[in-house]
C-alpha atoms as a PDB file:
ATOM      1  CA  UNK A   1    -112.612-175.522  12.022  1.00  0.00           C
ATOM      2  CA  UNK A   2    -110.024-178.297  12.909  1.00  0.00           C
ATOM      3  CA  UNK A   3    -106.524-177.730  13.166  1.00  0.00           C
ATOM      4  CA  UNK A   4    -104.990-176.429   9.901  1.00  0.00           C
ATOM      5  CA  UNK A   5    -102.812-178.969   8.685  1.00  0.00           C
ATOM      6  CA  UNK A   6    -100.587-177.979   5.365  1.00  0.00           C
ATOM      7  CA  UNK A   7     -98.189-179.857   3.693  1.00  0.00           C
ATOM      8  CA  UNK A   8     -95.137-177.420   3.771  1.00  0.00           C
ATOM      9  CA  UNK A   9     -93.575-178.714   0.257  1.00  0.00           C
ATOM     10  CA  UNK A  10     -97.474-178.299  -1.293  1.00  0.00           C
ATOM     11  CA  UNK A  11     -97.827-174.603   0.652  1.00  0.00           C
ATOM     12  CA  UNK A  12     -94.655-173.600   1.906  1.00  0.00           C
ATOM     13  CA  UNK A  13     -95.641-169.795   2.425  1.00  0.00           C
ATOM     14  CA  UNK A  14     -98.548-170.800   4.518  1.00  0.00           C
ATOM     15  CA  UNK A  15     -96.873-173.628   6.581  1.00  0.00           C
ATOM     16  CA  UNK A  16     -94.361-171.141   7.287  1.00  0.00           C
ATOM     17  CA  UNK A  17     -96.860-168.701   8.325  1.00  0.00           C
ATOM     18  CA  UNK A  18     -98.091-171.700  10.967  1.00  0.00           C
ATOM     19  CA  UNK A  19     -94.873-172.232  11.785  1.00  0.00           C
ATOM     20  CA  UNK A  20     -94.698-168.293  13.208  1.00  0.00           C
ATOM     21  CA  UNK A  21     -97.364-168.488  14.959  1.00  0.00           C
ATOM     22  CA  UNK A  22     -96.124-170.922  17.295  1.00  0.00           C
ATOM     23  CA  UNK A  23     -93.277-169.035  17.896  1.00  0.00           C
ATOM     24  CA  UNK A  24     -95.649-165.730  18.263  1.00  0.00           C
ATOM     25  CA  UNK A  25     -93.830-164.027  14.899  1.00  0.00           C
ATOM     26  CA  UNK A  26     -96.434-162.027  12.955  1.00  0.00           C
ATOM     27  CA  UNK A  27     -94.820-161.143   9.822  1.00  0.00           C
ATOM     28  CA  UNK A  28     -94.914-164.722   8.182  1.00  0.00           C
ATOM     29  CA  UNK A  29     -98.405-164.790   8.483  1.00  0.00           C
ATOM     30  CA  UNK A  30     -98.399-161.065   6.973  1.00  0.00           C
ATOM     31  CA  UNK A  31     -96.639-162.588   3.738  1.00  0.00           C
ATOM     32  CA  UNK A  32     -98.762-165.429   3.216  1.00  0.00           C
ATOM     33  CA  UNK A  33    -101.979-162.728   3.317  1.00  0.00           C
ATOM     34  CA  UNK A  34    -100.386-160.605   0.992  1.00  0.00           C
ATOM     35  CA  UNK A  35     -99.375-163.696  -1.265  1.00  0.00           C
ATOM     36  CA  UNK A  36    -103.052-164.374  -1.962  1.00  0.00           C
ATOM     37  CA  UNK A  37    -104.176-162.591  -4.863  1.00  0.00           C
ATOM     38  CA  UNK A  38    -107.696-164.806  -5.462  1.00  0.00           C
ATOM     39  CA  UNK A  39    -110.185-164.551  -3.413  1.00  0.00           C
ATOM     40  CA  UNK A  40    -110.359-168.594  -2.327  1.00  0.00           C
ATOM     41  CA  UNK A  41    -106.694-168.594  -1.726  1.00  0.00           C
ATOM     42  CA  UNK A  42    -107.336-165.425   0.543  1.00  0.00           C
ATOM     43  CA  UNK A  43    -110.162-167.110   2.449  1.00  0.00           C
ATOM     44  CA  UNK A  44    -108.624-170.214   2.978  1.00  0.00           C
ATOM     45  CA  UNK A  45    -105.387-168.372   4.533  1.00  0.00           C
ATOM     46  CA  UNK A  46    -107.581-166.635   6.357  1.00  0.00           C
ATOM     47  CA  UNK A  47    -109.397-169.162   7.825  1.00  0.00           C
ATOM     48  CA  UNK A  48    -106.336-171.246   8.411  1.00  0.00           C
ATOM     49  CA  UNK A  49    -104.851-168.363  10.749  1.00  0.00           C
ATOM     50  CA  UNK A  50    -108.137-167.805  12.642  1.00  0.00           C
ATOM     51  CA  UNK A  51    -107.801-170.951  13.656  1.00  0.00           C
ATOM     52  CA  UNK A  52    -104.453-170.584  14.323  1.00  0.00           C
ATOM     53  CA  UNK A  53    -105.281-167.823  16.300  1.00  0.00           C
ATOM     54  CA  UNK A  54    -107.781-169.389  18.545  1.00  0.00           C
ATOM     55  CA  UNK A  55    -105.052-171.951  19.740  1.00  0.00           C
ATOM     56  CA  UNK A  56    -102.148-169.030  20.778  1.00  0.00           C
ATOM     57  CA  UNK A  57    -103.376-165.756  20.024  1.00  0.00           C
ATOM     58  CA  UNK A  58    -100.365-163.621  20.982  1.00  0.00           C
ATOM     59  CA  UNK A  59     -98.908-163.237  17.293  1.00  0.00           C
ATOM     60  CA  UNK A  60    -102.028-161.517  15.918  1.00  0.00           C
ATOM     61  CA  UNK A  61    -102.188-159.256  19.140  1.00  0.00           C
ATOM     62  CA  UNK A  62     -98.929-158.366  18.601  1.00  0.00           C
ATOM     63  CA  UNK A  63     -99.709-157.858  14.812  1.00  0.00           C
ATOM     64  CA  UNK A  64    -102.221-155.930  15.393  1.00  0.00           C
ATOM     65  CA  UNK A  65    -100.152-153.541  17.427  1.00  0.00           C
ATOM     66  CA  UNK A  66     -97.681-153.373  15.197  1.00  0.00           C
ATOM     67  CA  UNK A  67    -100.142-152.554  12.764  1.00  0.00           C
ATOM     68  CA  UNK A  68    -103.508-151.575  13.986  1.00  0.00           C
ATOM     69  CA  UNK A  69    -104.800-150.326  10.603  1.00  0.00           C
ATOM     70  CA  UNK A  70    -103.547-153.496   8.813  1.00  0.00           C
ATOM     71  CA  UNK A  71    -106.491-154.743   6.497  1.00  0.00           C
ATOM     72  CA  UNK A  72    -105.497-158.374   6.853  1.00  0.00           C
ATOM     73  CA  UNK A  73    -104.823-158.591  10.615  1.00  0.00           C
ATOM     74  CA  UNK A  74    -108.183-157.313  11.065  1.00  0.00           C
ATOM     75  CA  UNK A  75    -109.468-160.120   8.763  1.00  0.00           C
ATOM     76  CA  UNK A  76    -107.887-162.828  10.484  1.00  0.00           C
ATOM     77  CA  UNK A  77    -108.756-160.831  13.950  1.00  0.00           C
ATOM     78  CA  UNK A  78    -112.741-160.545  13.025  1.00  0.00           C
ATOM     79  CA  UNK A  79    -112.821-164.131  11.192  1.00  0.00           C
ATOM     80  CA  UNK A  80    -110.843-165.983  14.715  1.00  0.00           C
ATOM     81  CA  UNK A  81    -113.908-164.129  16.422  1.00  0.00           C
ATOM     82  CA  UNK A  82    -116.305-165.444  14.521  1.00  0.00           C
ATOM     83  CA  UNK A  83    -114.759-168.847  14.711  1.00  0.00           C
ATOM     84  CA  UNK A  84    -115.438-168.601  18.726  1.00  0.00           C
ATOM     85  CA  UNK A  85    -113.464-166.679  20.926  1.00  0.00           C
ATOM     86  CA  UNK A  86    -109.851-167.776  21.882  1.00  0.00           C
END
């Protein structure tokens, strides 16, 4: 997967969501998960923060020990691993 690009007026929940990951917040990308109520919408978000992930990885770590029996964490977690390994 390339690097997600979103246009934040079209998807402002997940650009902000990008935006946190660069700055190694969790909890943006959090809300944009729990935003996505159809499956496509969830797949895409999840895909978009695996490969997030892969680039800077410390905002899912730190997700994930925030909340290590999070549902979506794990998601993006197992989906950046299958995307290659960071």
């Amino acid at each position: 997967m390339q690097d997600p690009q979103v246009d934040p007026e079209k998807d402002p929940v997940l650009a902000r969501a990008l935006v946190g990951t660069l700055r190694d917040e969790w909890r943006p990308a959090a809300d944009a998960m729990r935003s996505a109520h159809e499956w496509e919408r969830r797949a895409y978000i999840t895909l978009t923060l695996a490969a997030a992930a892969r680039r800077r990885v410390e905002w899912l770590r730190n997700w994930l020990t925030a909340r290590p029996d999070d549902a979506d964490a794990t998601a993006v977690h197992h989906a950046m691993e299958s995307l290659g390994e960071n």
